[in-house]
Protein backbone atom coordinates (compact mmCIF):
# COMPACT_ATOMS: atom_id res chain seq x y z
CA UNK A 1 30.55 17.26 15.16
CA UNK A 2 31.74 14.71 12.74
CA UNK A 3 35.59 14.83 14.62
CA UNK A 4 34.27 15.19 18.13
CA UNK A 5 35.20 12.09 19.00
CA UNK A 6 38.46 11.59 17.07
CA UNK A 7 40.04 11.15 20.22
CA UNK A 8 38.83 7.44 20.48
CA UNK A 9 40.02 7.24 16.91
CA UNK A 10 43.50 8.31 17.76
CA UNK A 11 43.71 5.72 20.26
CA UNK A 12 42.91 2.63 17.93
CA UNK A 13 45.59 -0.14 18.52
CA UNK A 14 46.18 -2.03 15.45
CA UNK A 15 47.73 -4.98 13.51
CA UNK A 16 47.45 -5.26 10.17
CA UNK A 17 49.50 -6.79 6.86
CA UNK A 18 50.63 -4.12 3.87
CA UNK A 19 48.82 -5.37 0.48
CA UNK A 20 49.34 -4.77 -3.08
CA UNK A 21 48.37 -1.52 -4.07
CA UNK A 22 46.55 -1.99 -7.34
CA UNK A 23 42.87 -1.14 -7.75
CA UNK A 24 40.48 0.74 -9.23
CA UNK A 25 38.69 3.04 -7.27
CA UNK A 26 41.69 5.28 -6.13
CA UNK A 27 41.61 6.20 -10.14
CA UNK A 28 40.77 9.95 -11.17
CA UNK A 29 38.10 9.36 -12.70
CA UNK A 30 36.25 8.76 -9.91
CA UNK A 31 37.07 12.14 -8.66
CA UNK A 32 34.16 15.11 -8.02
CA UNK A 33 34.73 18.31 -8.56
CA UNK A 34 34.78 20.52 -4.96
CA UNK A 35 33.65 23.46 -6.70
CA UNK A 36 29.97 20.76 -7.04
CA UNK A 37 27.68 21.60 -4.22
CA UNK A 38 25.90 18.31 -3.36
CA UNK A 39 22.26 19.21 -2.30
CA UNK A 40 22.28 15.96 -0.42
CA UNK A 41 18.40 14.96 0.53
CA UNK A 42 19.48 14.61 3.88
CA UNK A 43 17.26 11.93 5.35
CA UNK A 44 17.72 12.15 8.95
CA UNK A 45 18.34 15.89 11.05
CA UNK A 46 21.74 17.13 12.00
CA UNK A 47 21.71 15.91 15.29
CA UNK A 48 20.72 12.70 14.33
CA UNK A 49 23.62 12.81 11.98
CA UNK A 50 26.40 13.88 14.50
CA UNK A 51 25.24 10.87 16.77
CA UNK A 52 25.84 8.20 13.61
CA UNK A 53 28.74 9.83 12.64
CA UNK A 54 30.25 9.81 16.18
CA UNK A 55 29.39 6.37 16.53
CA UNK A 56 31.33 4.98 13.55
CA UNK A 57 34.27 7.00 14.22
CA UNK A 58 34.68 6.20 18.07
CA UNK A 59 36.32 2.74 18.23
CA UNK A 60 38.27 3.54 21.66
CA UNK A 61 36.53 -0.01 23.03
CA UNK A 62 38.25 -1.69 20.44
CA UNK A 63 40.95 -0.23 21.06
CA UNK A 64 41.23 -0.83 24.67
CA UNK A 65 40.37 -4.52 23.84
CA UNK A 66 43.09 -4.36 21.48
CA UNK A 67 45.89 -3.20 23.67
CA UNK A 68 44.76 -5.69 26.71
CA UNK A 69 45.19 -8.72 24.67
CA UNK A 70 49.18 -7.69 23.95
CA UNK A 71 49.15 -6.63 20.61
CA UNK A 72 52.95 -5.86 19.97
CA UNK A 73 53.56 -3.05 17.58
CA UNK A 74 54.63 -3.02 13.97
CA UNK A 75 54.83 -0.75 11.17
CA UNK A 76 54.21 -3.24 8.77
CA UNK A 77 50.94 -3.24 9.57
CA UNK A 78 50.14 0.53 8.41
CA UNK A 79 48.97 1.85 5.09
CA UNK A 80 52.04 3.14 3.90
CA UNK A 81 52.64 7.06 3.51
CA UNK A 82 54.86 6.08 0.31
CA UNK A 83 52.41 6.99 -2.25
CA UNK A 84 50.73 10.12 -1.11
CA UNK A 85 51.70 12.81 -3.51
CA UNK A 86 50.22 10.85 -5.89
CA UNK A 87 46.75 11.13 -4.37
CA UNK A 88 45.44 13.87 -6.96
CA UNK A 89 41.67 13.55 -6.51
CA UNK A 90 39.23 14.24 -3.82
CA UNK A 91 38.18 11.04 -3.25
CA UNK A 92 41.39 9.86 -2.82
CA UNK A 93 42.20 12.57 -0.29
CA UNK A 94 39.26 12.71 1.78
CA UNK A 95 39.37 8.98 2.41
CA UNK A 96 43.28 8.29 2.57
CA UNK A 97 42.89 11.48 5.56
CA UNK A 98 40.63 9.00 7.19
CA UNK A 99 42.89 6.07 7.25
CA UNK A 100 46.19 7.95 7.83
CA UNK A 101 43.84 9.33 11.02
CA UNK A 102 43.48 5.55 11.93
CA UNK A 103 47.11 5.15 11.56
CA UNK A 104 48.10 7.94 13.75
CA UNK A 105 46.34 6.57 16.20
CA UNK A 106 48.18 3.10 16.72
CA UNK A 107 51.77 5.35 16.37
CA UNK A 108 50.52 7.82 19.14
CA UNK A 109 49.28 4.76 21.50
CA UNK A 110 53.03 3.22 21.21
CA UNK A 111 54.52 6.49 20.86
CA UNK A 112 56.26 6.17 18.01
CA UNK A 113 57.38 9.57 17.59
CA UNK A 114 59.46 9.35 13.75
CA UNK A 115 56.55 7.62 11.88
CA UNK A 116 54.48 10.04 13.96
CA UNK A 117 55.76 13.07 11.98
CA UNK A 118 55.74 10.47 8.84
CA UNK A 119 51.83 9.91 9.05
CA UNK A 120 51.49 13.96 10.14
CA UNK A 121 53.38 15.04 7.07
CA UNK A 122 50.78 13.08 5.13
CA UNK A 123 47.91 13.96 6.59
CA UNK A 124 48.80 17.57 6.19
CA UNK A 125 49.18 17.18 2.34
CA UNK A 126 45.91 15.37 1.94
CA UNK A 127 44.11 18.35 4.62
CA UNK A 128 45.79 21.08 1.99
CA UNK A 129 44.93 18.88 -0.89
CA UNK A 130 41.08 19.56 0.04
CA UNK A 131 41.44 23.09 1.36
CA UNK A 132 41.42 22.58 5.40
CA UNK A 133 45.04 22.49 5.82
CA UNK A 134 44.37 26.06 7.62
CA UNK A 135 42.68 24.02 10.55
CA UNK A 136 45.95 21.37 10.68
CA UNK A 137 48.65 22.46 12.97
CA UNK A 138 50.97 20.75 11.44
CA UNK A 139 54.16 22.81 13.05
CA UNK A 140 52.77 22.06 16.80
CA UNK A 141 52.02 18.57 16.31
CA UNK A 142 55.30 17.91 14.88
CA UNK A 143 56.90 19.29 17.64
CA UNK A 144 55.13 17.50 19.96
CA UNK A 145 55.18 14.21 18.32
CA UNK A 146 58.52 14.56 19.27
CA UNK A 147 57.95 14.64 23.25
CA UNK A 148 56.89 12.03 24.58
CA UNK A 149 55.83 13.74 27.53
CA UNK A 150 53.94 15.95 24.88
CA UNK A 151 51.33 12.95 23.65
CA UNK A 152 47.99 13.66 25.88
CA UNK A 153 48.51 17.52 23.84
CA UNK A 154 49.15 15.99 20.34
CA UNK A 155 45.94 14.11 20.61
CA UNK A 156 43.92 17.13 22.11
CA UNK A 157 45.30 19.48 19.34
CA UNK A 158 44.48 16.63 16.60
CA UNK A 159 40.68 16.43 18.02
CA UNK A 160 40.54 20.39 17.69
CA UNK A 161 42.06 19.69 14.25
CA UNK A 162 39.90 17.49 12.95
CA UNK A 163 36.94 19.15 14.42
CA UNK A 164 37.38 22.28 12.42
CA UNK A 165 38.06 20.50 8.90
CA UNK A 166 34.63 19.20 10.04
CA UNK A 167 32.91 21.94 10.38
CA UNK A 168 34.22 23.85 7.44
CA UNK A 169 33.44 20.97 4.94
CA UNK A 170 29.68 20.73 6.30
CA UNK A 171 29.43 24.18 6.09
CA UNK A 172 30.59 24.85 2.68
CA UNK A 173 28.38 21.75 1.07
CA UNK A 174 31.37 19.65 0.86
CA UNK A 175 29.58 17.10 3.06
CA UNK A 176 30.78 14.43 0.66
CA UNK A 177 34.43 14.98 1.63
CA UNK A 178 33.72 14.16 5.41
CA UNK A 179 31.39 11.17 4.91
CA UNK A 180 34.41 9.77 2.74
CA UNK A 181 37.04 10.68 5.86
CA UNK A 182 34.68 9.11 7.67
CA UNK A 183 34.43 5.98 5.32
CA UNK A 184 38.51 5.70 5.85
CA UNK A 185 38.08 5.72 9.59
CA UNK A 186 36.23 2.61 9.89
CA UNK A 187 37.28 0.41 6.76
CA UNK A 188 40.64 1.30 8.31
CA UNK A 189 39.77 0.56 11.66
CA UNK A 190 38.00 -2.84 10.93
CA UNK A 191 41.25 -3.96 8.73
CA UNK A 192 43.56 -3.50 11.79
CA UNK A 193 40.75 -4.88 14.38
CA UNK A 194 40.61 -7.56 11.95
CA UNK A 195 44.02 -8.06 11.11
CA UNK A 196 44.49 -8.63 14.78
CA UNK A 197 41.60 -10.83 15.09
CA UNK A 198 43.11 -13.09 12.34
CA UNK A 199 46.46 -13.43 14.19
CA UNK A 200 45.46 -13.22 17.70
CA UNK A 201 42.01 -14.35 17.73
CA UNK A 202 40.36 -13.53 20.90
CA UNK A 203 36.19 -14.15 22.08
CA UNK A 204 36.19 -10.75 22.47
CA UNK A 205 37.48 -9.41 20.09
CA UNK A 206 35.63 -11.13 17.64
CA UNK A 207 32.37 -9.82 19.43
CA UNK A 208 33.71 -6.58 19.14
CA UNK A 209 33.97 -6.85 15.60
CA UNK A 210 30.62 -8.64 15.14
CA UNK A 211 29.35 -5.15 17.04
CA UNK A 212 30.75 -2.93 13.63
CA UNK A 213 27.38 -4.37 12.03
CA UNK A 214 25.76 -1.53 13.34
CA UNK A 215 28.02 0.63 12.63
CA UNK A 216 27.98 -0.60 9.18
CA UNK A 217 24.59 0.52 8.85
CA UNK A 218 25.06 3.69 10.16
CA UNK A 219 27.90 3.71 7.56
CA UNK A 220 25.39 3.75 4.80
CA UNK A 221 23.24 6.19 6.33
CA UNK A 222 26.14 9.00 6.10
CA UNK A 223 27.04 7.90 2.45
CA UNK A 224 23.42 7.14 0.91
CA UNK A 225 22.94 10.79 0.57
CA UNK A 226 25.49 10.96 -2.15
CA UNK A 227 24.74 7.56 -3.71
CA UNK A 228 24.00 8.98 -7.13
CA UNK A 229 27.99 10.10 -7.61
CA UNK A 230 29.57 7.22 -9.20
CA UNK A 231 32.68 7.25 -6.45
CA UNK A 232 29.90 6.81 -4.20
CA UNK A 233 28.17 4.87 -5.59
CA UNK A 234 31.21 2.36 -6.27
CA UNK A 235 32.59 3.00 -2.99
CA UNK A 236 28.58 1.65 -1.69
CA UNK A 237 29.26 -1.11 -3.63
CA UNK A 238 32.55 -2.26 -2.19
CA UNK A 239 31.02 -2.02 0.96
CA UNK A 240 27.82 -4.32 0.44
CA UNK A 241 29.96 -6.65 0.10
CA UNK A 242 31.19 -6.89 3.79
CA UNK A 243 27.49 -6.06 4.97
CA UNK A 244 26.68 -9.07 2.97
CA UNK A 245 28.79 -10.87 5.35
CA UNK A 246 27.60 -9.23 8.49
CA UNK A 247 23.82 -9.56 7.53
CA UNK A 248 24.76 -13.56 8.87
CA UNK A 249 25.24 -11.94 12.08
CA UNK A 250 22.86 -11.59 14.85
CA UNK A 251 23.23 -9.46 17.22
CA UNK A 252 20.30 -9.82 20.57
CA UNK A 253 19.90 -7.48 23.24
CA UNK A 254 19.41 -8.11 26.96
CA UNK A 255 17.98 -5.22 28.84
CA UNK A 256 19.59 -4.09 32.06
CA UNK A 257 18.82 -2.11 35.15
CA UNK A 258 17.75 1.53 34.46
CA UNK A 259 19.95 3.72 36.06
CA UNK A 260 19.47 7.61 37.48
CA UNK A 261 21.91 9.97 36.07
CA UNK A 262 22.80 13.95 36.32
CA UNK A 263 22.86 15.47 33.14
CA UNK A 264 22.97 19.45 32.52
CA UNK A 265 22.04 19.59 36.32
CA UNK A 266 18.99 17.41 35.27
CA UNK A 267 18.29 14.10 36.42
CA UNK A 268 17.35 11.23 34.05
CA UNK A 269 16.90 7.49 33.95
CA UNK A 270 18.84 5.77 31.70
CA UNK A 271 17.61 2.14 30.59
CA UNK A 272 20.77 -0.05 30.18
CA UNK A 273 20.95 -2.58 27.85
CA UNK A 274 23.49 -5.63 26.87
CA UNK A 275 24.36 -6.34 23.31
CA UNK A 276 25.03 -9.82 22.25
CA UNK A 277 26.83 -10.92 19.44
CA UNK A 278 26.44 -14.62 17.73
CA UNK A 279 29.02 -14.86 15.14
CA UNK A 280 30.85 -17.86 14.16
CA UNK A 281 34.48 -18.84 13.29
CA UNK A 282 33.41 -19.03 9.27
CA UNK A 283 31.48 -15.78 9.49
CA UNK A 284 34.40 -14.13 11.01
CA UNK A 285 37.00 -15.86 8.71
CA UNK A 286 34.75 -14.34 6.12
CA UNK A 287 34.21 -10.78 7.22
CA UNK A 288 38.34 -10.68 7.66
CA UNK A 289 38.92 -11.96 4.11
CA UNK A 290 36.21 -9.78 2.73
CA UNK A 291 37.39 -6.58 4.89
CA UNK A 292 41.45 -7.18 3.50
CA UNK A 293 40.72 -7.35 0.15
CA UNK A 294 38.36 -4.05 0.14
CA UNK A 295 40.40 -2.30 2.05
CA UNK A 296 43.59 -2.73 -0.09
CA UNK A 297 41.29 -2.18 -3.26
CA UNK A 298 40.51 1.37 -1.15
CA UNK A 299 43.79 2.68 -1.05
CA UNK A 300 45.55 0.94 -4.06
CA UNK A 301 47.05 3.45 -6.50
């Protein structure tokens, strides 16, 4: 499922700079209709779909690389919760759940319990906005956001969460709502990694970010399935403009040692292989300018 994996999401550790909040694809005209079933032409199977999804929406490396470097906490750098009840389309709900889900994530990492129930209270307007609050437990997580001994159980409870607005939306041909949550998750997730890159830069890191070119791609797989709605299609758009930047990155692999593991009492051999990311200091200077200004355009009112 689409939120197996939220878990790595809620650990993303993140710096980033609040923007201006004018743009134009947050507008309600760009809105669809839930009552439209898309008959996506689904190019790929369902499993083959659950393993893209899960691996744009599992940055828990980053994260980890993130939090090792001494990234000190700020709220400053969070999309701010200010202007959600004026969120009034599905496109703006879907994809603001995904980035208040990247949020949460930095706040539950430093345990930040008060914006906690700030970013919770959000998330469970946008989740009743698209008809899946029913699968938010909003009244347990608040409570627990409030223990700090309570955190390993507000992100298990979130991953159940999120797991079951998955499944509901796939199920009910409202596909397009999760590929847009998902859509939040990384442009969300590769503002803060960048935002951190650009004040801290680190090797690293910057490989680490060089790495979201694949992800990128898979990116488009999930969303070209509903290219021919126009917030799709302009929300495609925004984003071939960072691929145009990371097309001038190459990434080489070096192949490892196989290795025998035990799988569903099965053994297997696994072939191991090394990525390798070439990217430069302009290419990244790039990619963080380009990834800023779409993501403020994103979630501008």
């Amino acid at each position: 499922m689409i939120w197996k994996t939220i878990l790595f999401l809620l650990s993303v550790a993140v710096i980033s700079s609040c923007q201006s909040r004018k743009g134009k694809l947050g507008e309600a005209a760009l809105d669809m209709p839930d009552s439209l079933e898309l008959a996506a032409d689904l190019q790929i199977s369902e499993e083959a779909l659950d393993e893209v999804v899960q691996s744009v929406s599992s940055p828990i490396e980053m994260a980890a690389l993130i939090k090792e470097i001494g990234t000190p906490f700020s709220l400053d750098y969070l999309a701010t919760t200010d202007y959600v009840d004026q969120y009034n389309t599905s496109f703006q709900m879907a994809y603001s759940l995904g980035v208040f889900g990247a949020d949460l994530g930095y706040l539950n990492m430093y345990n930040k319990g008060t914006q906690i129930i700030d970013y919770l209270t959000a998330i469970n307007k946008l989740a009743d906005g698209i008809r899946v609050g029913q699968f938010f437990d909003f009244t347990t997580m608040k409570r627990l956001a409030t223990s700090r001994e309570n955190i390993d159980s507000l992100m298990y409870i979130s991953v159940n969460s999120f797991n079951n607005m998955d499944s509901y939306l796939r199920e009910n041909n409202r596909g397009h709502l999760s590929a847009l949550m998902i859509t939040g998750v990384w442009v969300e997730g590769m503002y803060l990694a960048t935002q951190v890159a650009k004040q801290n830069p680190d090797p690293a890191l910057n490989e680490r970010i060089g790495e979201q070119k694949l992800n990128l791609n898979n990116l488009f797989l999930i969303l070209n399935p509903y290219k021919d709605q126009k917030h799709i299609s302009d929300l495609l758009a925004e984003l071939n403009v960072i691929k145009a930047e990371f097309d001038q990155v190459e990434i080489t692999y070096e192949m490892g040692e196989p290795e025998t593991v035990e799988k569903d009492g099965m053994i297997m051999i696994v072939q191991n292989e090394k990525s390798i990311v070439h990217i430069t200091d302009e290419q990244m200077q790039r990619i963080i300018i380009k990834t800023e200004e779409i993501r403020n355009k994103l979630i501008a009112i």
